[in-house]
Protein backbone atom coordinates (compact mmCIF):
# COMPACT_ATOMS: atom_id res chain seq x y z
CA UNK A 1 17.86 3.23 -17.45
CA UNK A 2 18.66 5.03 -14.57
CA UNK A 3 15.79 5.33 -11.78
CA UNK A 4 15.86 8.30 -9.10
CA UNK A 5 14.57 7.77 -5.65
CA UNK A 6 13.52 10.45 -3.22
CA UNK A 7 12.21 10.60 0.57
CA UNK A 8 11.21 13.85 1.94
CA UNK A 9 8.45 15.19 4.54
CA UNK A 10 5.95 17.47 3.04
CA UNK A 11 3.69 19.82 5.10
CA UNK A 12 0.76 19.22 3.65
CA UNK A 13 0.09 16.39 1.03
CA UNK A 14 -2.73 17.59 -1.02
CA UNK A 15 -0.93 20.64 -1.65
CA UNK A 16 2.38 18.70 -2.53
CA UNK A 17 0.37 16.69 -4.60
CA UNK A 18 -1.21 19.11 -6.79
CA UNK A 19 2.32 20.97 -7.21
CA UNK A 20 3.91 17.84 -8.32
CA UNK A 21 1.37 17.44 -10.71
CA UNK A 22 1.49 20.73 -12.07
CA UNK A 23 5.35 20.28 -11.99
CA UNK A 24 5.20 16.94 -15.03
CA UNK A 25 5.65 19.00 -18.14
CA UNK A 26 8.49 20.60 -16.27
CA UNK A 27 9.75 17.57 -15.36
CA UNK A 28 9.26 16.21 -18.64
CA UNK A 29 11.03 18.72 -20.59
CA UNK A 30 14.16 17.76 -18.09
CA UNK A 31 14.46 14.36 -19.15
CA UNK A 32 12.08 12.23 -16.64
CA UNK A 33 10.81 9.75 -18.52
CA UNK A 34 8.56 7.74 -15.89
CA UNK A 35 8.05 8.40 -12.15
CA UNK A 36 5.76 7.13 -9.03
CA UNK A 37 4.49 8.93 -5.85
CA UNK A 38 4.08 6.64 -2.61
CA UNK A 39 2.87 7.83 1.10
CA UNK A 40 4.34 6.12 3.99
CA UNK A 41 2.07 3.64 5.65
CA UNK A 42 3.15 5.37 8.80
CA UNK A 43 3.26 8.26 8.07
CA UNK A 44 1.22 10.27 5.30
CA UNK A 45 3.18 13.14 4.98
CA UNK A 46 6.29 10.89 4.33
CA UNK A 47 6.75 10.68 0.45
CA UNK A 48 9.01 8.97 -1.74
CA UNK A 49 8.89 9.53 -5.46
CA UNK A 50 10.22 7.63 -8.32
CA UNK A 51 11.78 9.30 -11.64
CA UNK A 52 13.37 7.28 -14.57
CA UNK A 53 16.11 9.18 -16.72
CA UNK A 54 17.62 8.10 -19.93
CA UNK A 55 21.67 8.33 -18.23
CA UNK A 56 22.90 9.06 -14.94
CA UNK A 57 23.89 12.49 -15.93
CA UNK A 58 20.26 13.52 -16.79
CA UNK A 59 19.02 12.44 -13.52
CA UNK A 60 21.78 14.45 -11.88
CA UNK A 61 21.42 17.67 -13.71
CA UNK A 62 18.14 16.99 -12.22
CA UNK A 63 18.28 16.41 -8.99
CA UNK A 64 20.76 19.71 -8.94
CA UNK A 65 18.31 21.83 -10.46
CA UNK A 66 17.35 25.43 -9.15
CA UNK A 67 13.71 24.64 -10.96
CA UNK A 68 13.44 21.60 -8.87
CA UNK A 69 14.58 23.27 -5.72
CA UNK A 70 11.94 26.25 -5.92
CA UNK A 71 9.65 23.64 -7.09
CA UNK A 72 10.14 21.58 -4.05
CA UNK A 73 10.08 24.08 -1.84
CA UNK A 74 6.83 26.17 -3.16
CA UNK A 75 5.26 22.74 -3.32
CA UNK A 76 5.80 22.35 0.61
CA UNK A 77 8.77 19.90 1.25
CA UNK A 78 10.16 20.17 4.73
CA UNK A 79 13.85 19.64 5.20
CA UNK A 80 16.46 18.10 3.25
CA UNK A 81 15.30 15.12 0.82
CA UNK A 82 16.99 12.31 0.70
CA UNK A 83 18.08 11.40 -2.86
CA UNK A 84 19.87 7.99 -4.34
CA UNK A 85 20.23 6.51 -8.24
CA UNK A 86 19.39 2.84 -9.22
CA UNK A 87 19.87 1.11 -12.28
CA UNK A 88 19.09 -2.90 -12.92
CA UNK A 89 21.38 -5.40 -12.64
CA UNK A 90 23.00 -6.59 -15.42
CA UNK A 91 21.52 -9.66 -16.81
């Protein structure tokens, strides 16, 4: 399993939100197979999102994605996300 992470400001959350949500049969269809929003503490319009993929190269062809880039930016994301892969350590 390969988990996505991304931070990114968004210019107004309830508007993000309801994007993203419209966004999960998209997503689906492109190989995320679990995922998590979280708000900063600090700082409300400060999201970070979790996506799992099945392989590394599935959460790449992702992360690359025109769709997710108009997506993004119709839903309201300000700036440049930041955007790292995780997987668990090997037992």
């Amino acid at each position: 399993m390969i988990r996505m992470f991304v931070r990114h400001s968004v210019s107004d959350f309830g508007t993000w939100k309801r994007n993203y949500d419209a966004f999960d049969r998209a997503r689906r269809e492109m190989g995320v197979a679990g995922d998590g929003v979280y708000q900063s503490i600090d700082d409300p319009l400060d999201v970070t999102i979790w996506h799992d993929f099945s392989s590394l190269q599935n959460a790449q062809n992702f992360a690359r994605s025109q769709r997710l880039a108009s997506a993004m930016e119709d839903a309201g994301v300000v700036g440049e996300p930041n955007i790292w892969f995780t997987t668990p350590p090997p037992v």
